[in-house]
N, C-alpha and C. Protein backbone atom coordinates (compact mmCIF):
# COMPACT_ATOMS: atom_id res chain seq x y z
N UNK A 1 -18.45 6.69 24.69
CA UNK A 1 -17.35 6.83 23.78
C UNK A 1 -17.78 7.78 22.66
N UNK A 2 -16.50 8.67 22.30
CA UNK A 2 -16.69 9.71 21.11
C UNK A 2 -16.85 9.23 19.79
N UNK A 3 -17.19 8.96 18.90
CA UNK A 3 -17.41 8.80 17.70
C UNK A 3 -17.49 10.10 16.90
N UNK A 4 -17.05 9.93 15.40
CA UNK A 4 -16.79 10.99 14.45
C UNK A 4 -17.13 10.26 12.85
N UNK A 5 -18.35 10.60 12.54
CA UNK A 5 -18.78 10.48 11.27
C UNK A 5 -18.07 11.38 10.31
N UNK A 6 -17.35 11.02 9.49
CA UNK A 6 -16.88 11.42 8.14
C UNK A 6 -17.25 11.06 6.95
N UNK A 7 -18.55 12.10 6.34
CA UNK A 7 -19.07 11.72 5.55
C UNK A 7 -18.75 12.50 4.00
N UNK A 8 -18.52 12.09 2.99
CA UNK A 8 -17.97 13.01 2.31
C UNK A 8 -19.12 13.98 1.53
N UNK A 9 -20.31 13.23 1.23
CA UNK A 9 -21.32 14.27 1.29
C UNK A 9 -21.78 15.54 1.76
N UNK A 10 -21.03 15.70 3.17
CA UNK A 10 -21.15 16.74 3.64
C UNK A 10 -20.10 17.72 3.91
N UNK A 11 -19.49 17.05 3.26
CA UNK A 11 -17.65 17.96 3.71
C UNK A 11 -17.90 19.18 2.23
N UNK A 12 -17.32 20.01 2.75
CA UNK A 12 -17.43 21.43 1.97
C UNK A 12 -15.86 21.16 1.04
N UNK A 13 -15.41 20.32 1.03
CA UNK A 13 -14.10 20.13 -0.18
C UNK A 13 -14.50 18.28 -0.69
N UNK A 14 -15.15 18.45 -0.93
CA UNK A 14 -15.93 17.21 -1.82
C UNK A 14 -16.44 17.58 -3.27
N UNK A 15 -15.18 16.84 -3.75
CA UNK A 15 -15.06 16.51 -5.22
C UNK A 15 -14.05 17.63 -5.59
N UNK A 16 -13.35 18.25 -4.43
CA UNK A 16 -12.51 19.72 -4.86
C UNK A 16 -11.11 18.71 -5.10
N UNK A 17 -10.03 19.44 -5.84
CA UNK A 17 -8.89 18.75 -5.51
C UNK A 17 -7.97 18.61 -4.00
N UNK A 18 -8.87 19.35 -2.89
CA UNK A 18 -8.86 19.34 -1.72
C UNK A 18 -8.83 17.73 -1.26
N UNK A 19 -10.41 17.23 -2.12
CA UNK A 19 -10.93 15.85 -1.74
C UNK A 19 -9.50 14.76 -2.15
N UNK A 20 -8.57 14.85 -3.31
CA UNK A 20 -7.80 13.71 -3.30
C UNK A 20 -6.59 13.64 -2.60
N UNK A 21 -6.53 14.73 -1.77
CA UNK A 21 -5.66 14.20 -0.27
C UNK A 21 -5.94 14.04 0.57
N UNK A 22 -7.26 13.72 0.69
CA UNK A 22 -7.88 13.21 2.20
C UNK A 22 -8.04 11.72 2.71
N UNK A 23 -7.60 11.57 3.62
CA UNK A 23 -6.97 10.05 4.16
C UNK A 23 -8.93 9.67 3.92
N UNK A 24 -10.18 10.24 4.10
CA UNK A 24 -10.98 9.58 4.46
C UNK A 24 -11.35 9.20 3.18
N UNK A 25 -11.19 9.77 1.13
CA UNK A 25 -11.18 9.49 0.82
C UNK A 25 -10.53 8.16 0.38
N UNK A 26 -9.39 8.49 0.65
CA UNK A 26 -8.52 7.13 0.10
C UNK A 26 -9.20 5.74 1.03
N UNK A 27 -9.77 6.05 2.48
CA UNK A 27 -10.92 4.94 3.23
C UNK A 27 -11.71 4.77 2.59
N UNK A 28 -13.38 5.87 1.74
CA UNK A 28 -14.17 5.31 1.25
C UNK A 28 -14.10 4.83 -0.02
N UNK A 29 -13.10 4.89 -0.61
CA UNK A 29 -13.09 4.45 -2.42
C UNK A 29 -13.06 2.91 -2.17
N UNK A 30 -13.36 1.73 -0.86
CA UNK A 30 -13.22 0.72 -0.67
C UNK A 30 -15.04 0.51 0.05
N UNK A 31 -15.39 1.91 0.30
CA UNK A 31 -16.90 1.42 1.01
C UNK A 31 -17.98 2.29 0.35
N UNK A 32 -18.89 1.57 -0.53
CA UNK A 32 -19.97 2.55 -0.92
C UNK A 32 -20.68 3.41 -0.51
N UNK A 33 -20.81 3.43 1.01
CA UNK A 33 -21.47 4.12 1.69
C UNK A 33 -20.80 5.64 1.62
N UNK A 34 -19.75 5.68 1.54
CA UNK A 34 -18.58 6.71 1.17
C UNK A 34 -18.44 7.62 2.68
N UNK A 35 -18.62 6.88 3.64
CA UNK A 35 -18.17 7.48 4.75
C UNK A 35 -17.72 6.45 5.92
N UNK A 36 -17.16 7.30 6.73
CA UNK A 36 -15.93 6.71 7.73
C UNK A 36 -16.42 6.95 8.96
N UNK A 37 -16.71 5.59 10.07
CA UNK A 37 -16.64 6.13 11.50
C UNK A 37 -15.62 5.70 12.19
N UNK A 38 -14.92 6.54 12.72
CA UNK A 38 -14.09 6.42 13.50
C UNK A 38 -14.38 6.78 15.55
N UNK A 39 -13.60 6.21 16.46
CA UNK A 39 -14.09 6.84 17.53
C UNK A 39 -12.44 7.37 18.09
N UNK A 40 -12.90 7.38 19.02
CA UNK A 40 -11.77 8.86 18.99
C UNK A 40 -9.91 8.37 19.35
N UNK A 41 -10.23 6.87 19.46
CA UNK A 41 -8.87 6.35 19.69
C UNK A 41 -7.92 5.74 18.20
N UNK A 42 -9.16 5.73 17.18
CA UNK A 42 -8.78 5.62 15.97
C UNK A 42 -8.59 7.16 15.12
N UNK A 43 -9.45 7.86 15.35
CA UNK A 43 -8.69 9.13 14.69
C UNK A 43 -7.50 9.37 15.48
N UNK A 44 -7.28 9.25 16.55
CA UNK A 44 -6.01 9.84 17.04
C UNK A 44 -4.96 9.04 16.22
N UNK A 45 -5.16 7.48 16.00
CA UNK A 45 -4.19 6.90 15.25
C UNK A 45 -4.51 7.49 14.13
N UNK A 46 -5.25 7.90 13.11
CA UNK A 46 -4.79 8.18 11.85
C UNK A 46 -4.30 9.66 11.39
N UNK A 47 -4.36 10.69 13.49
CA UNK A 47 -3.57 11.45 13.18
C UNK A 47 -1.97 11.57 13.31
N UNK A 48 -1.89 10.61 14.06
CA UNK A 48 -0.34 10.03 14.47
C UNK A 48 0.41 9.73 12.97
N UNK A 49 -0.94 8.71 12.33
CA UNK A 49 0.35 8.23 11.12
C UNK A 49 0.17 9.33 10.24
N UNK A 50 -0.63 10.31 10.11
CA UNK A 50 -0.44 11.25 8.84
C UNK A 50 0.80 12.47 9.68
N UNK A 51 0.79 12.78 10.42
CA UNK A 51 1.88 13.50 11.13
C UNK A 51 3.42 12.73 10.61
N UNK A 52 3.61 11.11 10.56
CA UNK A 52 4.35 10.47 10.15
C UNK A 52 4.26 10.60 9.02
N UNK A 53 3.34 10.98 8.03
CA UNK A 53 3.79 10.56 6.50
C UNK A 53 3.00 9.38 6.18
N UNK A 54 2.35 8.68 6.93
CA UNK A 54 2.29 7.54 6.42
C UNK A 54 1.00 7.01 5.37
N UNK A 55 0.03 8.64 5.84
CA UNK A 55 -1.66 8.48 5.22
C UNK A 55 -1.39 10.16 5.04
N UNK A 56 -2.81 10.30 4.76
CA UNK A 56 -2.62 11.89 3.73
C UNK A 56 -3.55 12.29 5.33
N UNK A 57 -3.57 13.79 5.00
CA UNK A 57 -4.35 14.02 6.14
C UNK A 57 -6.16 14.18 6.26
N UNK A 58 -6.74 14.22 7.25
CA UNK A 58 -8.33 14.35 7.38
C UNK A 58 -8.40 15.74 6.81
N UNK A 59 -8.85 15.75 5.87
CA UNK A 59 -9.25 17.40 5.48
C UNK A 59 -10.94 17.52 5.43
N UNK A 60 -11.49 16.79 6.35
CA UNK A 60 -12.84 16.97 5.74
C UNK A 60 -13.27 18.20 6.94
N UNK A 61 -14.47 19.12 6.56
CA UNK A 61 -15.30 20.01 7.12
C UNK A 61 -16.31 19.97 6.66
N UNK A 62 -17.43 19.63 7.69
CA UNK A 62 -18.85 19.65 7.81
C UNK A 62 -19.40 20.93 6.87
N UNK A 63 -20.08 21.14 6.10
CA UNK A 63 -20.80 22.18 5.18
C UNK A 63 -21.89 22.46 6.69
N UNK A 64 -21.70 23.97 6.88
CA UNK A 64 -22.95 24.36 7.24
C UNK A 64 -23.74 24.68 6.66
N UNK A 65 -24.93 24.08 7.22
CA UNK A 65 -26.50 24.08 6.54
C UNK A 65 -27.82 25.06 7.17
């Protein structure tokens, strides 16, 4: 199974005003670790409901290093 670490440490719009529409923020402001795993049947749901309106969207991108 696929898994997808969303970590906001490494996302290249972390701490931008990019960062306060991102569904994974509005996930970690509840987990200190400040990141999100999802596998790939749950991102598909949280792209379904942001397509709906219902969550903001994944804006995160990996910083290349």
């Amino acid at each position: 199974m696929t898994t997808f670490v969303l970590d906001c440490s490494d996302c290249v719009g972390h701490e931008t005003p990019e960062c306060d529409d991102c569904v994974v923020r509005y996930l970690v402001e509840r987990d200190e670790e400040r990141r999100v795993t999802l596998d790939g049947d749950e991102l598909r749901a949280v792209q379904v409901m942001s397509e709906a309106g219902l969550v903001p969207t994944v804006r995160h991108l990996r910083a290349v290093s």
